[in-house]
Protein backbone atom coordinates (compact mmCIF):
# COMPACT_ATOMS: atom_id res chain seq x y z
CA UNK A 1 5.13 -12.81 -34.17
CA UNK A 2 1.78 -12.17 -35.34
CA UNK A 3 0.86 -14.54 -32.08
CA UNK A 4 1.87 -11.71 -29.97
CA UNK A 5 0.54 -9.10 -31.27
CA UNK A 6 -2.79 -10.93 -31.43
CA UNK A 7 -2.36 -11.56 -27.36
CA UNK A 8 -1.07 -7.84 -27.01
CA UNK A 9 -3.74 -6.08 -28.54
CA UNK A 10 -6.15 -8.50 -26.70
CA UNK A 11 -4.66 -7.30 -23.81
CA UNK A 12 -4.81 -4.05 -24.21
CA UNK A 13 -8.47 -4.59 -25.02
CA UNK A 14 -9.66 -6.29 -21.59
CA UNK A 15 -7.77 -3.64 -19.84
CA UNK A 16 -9.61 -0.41 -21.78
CA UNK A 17 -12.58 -1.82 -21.44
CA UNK A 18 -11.76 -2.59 -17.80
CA UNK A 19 -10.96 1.49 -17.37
CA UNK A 20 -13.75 2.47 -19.33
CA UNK A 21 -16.43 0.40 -16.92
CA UNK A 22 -14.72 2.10 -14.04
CA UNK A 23 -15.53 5.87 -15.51
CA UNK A 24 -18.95 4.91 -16.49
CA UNK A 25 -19.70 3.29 -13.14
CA UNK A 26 -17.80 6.70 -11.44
CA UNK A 27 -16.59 4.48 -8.70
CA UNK A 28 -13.72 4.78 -7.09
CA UNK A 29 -11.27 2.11 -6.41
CA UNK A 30 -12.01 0.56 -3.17
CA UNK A 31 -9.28 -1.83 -1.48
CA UNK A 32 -10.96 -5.62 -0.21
CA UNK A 33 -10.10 -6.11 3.19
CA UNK A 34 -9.27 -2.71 4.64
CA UNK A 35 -5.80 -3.07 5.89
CA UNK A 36 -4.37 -3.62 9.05
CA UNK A 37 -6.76 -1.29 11.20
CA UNK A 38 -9.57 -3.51 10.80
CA UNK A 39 -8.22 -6.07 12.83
CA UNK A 40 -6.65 -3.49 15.52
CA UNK A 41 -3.24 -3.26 14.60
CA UNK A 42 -2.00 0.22 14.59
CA UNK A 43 1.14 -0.29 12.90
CA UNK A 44 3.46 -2.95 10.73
CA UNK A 45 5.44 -3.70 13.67
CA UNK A 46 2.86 -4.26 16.23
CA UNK A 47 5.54 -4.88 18.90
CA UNK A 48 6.61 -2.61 22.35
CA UNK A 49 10.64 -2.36 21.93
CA UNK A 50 11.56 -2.43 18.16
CA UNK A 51 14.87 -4.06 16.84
CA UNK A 52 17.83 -2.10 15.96
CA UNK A 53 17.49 -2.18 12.39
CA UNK A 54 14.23 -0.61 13.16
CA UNK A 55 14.80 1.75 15.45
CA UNK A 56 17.86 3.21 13.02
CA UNK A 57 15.18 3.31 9.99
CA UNK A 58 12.70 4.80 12.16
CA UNK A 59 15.82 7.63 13.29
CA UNK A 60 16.81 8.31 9.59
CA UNK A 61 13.17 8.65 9.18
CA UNK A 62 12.22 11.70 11.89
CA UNK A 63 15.97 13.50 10.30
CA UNK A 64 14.45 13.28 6.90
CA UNK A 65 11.15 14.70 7.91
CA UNK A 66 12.86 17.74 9.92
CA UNK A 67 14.92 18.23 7.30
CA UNK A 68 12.00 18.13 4.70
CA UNK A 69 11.43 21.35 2.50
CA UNK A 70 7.68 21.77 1.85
């Protein structure tokens, strides 16, 4: 048991002194390869005519925004 705690509290150390860096540094967090629109895909489903199963997610979608109280 004593094991674990050792290996927990180690933990907990790397990841504190992980956040502090961050703060000191005052950087933000930054992603590493930028997503999808840096190599010219728009969206997920990069396709014309989307499958059913889409097209019904993509329809409950639009209701839910209408429907959304801001």
């Amino acid at each position: 048991m004593s094991l674990f705690f050792l290996t927990f509290g180690l933990l907990i150390l790397i990841v504190a002194a992980m956040a502090i860096g961050m703060i000191v540094q005052r950087k933000s967090m930054a992603s590493s390869c930028g997503g999808l629109g840096s190599v010219g895909i728009d969206k997920a489903c990069d396709c014309d005519d989307p499958c059913d199963k889409r097209k019904k997610r993509l329809a409950k979608e639009q209701v839910w925004k209408e429907n959304q109280i801001l």
